[in-house]
Structure formats: structure tokens, C-alpha cells
PDB file of N, CA and C in Angstrom:
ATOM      1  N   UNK A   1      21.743  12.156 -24.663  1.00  0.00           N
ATOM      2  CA  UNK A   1      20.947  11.023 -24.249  1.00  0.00           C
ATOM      3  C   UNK A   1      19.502  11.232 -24.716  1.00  0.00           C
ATOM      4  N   UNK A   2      18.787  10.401 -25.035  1.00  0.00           N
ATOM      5  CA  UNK A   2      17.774  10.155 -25.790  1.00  0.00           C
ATOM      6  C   UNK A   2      16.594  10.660 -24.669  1.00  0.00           C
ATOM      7  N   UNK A   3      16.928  10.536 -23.287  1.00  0.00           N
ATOM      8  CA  UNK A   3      15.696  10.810 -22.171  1.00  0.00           C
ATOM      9  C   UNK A   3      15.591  12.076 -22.461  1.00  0.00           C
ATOM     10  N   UNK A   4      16.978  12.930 -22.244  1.00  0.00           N
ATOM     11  CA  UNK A   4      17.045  14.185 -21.968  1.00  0.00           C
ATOM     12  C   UNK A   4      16.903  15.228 -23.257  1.00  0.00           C
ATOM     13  N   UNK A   5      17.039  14.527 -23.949  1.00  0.00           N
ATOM     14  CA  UNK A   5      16.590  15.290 -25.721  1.00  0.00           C
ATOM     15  C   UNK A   5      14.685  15.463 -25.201  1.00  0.00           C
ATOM     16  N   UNK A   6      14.077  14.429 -24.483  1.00  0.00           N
ATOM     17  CA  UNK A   6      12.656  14.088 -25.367  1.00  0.00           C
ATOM     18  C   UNK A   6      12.313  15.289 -23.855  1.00  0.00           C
ATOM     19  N   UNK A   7      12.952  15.426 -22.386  1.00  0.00           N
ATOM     20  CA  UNK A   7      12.558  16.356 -21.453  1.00  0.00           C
ATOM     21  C   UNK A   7      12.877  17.631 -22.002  1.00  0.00           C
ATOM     22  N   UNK A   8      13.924  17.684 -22.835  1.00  0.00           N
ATOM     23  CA  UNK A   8      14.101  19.487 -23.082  1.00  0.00           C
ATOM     24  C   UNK A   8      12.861  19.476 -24.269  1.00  0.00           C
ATOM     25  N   UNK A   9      12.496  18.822 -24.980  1.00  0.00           N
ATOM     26  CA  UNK A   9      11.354  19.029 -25.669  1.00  0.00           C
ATOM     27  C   UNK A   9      10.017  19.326 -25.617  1.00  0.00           C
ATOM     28  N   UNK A  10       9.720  18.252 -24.286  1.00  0.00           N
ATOM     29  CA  UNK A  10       8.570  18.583 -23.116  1.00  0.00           C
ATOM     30  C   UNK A  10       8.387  20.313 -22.933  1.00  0.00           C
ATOM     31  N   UNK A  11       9.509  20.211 -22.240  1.00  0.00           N
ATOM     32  CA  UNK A  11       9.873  21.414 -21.743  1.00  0.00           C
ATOM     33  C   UNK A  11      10.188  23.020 -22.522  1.00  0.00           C
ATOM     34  N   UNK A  12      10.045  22.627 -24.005  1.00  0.00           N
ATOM     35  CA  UNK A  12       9.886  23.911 -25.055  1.00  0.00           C
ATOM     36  C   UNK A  12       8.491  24.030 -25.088  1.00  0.00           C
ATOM     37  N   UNK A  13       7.773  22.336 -25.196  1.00  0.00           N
ATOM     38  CA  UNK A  13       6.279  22.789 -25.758  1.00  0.00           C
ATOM     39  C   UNK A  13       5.479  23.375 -24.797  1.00  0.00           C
ATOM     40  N   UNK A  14       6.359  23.521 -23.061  1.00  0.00           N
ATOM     41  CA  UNK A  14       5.600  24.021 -21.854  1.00  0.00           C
ATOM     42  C   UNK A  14       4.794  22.872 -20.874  1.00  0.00           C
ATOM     43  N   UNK A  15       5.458  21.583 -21.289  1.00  0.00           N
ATOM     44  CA  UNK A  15       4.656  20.697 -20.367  1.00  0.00           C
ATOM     45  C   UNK A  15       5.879  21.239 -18.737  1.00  0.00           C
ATOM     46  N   UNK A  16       5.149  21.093 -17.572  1.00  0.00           N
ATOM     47  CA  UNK A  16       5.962  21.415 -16.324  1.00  0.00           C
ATOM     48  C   UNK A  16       6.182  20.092 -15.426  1.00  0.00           C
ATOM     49  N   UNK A  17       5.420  19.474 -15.601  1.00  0.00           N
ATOM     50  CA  UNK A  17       5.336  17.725 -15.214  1.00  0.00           C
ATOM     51  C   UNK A  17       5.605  16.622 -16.089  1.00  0.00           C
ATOM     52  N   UNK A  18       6.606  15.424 -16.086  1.00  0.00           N
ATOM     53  CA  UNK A  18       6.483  13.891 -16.533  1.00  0.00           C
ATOM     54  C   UNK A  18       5.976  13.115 -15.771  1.00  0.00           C
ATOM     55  N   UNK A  19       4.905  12.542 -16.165  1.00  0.00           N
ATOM     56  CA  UNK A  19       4.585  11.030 -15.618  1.00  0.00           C
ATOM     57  C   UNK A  19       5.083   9.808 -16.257  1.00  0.00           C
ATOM     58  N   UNK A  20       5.675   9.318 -15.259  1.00  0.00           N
ATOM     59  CA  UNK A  20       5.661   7.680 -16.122  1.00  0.00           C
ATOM     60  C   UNK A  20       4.928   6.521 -15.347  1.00  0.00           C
ATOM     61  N   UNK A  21       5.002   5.381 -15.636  1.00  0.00           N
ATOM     62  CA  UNK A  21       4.640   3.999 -15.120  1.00  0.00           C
ATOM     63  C   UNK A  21       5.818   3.333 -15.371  1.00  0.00           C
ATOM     64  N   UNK A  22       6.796   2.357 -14.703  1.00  0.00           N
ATOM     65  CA  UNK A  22       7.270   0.953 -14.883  1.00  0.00           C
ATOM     66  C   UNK A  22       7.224   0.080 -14.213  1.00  0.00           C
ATOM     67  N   UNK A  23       7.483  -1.273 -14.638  1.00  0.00           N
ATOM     68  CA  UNK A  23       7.602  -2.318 -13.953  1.00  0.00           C
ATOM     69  C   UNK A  23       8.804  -3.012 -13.441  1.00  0.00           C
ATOM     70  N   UNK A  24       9.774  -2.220 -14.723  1.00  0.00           N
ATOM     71  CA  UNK A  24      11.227  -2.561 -14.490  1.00  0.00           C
ATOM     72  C   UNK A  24      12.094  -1.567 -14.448  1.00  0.00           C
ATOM     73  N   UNK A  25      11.826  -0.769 -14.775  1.00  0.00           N
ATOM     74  CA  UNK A  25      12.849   0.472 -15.160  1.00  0.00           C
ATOM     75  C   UNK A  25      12.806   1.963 -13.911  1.00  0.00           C
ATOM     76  N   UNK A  26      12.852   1.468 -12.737  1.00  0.00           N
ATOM     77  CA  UNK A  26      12.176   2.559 -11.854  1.00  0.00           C
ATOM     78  C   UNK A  26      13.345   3.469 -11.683  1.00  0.00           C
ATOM     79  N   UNK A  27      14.807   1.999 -11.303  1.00  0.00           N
ATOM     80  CA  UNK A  27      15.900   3.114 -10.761  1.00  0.00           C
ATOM     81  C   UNK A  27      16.519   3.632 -11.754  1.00  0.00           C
ATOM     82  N   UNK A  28      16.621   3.407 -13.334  1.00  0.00           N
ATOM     83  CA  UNK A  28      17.012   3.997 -14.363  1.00  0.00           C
ATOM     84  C   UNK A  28      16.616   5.265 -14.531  1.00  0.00           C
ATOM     85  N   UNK A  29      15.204   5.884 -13.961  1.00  0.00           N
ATOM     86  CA  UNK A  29      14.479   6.817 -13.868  1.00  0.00           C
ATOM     87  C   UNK A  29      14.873   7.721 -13.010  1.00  0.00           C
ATOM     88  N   UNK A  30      15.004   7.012 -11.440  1.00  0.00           N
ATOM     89  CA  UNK A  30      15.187   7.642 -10.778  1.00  0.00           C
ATOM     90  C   UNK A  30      17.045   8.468 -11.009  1.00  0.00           C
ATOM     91  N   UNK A  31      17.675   7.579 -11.161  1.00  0.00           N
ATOM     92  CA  UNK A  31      19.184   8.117 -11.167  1.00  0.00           C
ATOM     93  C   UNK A  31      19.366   9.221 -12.372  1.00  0.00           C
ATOM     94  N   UNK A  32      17.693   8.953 -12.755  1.00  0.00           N
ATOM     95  CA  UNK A  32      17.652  10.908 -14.166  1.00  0.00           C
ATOM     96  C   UNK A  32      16.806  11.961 -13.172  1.00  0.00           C
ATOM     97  N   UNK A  33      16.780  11.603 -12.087  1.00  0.00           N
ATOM     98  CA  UNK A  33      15.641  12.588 -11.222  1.00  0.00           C
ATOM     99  C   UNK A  33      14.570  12.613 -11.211  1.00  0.00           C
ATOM    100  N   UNK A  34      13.794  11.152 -11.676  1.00  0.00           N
ATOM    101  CA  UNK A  34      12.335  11.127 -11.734  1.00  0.00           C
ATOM    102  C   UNK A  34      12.225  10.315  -9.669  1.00  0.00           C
ATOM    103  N   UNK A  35      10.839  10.595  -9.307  1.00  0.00           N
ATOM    104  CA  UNK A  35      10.889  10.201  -8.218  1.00  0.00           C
ATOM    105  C   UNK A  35       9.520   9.487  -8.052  1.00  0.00           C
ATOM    106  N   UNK A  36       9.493   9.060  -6.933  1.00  0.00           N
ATOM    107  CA  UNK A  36       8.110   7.921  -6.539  1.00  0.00           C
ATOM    108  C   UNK A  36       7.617   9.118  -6.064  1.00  0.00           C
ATOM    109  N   UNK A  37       6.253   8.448  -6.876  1.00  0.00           N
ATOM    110  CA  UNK A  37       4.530   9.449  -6.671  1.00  0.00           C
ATOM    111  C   UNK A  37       3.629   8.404  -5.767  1.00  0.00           C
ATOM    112  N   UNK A  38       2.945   8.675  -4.998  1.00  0.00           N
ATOM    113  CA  UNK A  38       1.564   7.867  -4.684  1.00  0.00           C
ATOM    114  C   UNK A  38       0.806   8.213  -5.983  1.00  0.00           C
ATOM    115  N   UNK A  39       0.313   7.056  -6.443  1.00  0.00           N
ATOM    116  CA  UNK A  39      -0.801   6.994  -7.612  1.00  0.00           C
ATOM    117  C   UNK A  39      -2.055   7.580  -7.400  1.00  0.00           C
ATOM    118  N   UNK A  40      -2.478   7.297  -6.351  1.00  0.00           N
ATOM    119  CA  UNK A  40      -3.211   8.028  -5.708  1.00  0.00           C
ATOM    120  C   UNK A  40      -3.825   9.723  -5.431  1.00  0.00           C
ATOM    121  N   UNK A  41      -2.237  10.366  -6.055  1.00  0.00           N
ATOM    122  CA  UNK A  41      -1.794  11.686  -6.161  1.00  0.00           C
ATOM    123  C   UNK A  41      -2.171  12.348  -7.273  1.00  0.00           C
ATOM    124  N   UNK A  42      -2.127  11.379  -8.709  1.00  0.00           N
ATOM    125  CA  UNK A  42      -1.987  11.750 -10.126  1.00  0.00           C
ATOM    126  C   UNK A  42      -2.929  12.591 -10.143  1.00  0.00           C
ATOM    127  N   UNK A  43      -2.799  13.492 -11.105  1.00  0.00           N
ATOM    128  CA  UNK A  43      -3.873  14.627 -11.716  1.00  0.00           C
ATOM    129  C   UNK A  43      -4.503  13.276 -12.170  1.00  0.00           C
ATOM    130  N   UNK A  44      -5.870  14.072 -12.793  1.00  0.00           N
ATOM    131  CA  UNK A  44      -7.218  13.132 -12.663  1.00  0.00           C
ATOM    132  C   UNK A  44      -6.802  12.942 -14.264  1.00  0.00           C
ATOM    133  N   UNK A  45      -6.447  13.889 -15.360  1.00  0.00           N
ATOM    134  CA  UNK A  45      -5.904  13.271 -16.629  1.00  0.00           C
ATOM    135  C   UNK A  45      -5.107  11.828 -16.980  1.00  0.00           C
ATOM    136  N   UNK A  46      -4.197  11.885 -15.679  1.00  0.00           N
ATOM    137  CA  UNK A  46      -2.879  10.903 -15.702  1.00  0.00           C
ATOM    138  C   UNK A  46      -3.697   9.748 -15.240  1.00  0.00           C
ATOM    139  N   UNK A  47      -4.301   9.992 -14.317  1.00  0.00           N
ATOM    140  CA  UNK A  47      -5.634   8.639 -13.407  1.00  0.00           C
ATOM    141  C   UNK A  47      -6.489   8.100 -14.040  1.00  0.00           C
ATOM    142  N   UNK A  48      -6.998   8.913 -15.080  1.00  0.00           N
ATOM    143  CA  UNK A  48      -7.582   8.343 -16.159  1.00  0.00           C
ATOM    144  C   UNK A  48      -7.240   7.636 -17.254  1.00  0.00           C
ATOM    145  N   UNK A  49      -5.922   7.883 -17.473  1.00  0.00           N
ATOM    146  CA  UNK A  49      -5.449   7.457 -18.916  1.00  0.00           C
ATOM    147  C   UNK A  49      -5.594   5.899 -19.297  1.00  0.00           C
ATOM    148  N   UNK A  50      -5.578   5.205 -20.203  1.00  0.00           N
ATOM    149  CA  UNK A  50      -5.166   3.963 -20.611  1.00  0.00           C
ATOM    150  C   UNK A  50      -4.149   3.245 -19.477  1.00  0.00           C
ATOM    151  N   UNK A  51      -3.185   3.570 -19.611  1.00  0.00           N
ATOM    152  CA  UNK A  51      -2.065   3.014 -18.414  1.00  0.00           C
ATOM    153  C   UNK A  51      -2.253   3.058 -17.013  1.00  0.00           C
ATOM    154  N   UNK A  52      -2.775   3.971 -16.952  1.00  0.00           N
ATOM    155  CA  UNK A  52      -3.434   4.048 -15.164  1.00  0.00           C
ATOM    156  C   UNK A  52      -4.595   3.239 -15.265  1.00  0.00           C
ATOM    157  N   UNK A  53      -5.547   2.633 -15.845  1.00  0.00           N
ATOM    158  CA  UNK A  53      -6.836   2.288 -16.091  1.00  0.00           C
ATOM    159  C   UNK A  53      -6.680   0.565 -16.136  1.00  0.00           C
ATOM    160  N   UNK A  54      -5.880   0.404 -17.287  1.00  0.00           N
ATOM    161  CA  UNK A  54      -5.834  -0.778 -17.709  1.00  0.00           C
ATOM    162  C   UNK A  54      -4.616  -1.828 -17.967  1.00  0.00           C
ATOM    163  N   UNK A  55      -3.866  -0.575 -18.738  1.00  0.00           N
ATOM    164  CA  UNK A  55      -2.546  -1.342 -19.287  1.00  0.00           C
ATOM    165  C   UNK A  55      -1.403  -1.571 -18.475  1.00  0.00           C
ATOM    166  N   UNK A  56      -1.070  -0.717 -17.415  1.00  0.00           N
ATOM    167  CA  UNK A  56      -0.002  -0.839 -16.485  1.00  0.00           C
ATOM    168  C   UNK A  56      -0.689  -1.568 -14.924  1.00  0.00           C
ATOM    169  N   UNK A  57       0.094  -2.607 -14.701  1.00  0.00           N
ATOM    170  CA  UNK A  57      -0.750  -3.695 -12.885  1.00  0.00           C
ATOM    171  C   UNK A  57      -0.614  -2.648 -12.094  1.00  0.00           C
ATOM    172  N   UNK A  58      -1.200  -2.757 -11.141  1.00  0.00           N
ATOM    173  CA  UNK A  58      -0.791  -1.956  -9.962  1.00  0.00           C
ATOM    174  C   UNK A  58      -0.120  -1.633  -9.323  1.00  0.00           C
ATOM    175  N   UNK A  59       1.107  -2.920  -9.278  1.00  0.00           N
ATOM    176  CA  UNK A  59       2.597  -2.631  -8.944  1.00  0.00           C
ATOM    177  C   UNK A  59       3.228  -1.801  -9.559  1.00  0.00           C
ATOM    178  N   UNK A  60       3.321  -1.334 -10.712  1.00  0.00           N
ATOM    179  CA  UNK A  60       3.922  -0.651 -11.495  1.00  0.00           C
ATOM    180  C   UNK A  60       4.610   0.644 -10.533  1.00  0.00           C
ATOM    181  N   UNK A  61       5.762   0.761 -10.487  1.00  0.00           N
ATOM    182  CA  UNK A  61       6.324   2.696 -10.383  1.00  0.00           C
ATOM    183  C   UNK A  61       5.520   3.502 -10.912  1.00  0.00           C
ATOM    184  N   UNK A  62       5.140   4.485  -9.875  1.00  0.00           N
ATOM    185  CA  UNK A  62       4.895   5.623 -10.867  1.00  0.00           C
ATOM    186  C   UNK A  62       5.508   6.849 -10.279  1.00  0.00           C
ATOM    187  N   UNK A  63       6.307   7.279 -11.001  1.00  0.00           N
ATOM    188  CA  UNK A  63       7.625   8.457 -10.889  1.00  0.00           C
ATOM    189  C   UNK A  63       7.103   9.446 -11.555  1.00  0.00           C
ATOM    190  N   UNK A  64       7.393  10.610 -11.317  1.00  0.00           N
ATOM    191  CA  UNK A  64       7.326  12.355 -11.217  1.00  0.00           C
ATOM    192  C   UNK A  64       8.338  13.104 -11.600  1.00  0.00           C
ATOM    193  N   UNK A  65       8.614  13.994 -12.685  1.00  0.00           N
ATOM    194  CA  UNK A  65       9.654  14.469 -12.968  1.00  0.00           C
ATOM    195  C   UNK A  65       9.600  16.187 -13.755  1.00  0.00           C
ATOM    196  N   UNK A  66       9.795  17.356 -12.502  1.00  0.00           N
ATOM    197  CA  UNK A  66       9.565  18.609 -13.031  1.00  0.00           C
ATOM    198  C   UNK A  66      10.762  19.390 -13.428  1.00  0.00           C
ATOM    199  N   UNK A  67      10.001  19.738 -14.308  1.00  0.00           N
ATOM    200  CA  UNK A  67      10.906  20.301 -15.717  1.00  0.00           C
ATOM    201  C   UNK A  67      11.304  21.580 -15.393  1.00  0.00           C
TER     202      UNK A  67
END
């Protein structure tokens, strides 16, 4: 599966955390083991980014997933 190719990859280069954002795709995520975050929570990198800032509404999911 295409998720789990791109997490074992994460996971060679040493990332220990996924963040995502969706609007539609939350339980597709979740049924791979990603889980609901308070946004509120994000490292200040992830809080900052483009998608936290601007591009993703506020409704958006934001799911957590350690490697």
C-alpha cells in the first residue's frame, strides 16, 4: 500500500511523528492508526506551517501517527 511504503520511509530517514490535516479523509487514516490530535497540541513547526496557517479551515482533522 502506497501509505505504508511512504511511513516505512519516514521511518528510515528517522522522522518519529506524522502529521496530517483532512477534511475528508479522517477515518481512512484512522483505520491505518493515525489518531485525533488537538491542534492546539502541534509542535510549533507543524503550527506554523502553510496548512496550519492558511491552507487547511479549521475544521480540518488533524491526526498523529508514531512510527
Amino acid at each position: 500500500m502506497l501509505v505504508a511504503a511512504l511511513e516505512r520511509q519516514a521511518h528510515d530517514l528517522g522522522v518519529e511523528r506524522l502529521h496530517l490535516l483532512t477534511t475528508t479523509a479522517a477515518p481512512f487514516f484512522r483505520a491505518l492508526g493515525y489518531a485525533d490530535a488537538d491542534r492546539g497540541a502541534a509542535p510549533s513547526a507543524i503550527a506554523a506551517s502553510r496548512e496550519f496557517t492558511a491552507l487547511c479551515p479549521a475544521s480540518a482533522a488533524y491526526l498523529v501517527k508514531a512510527l
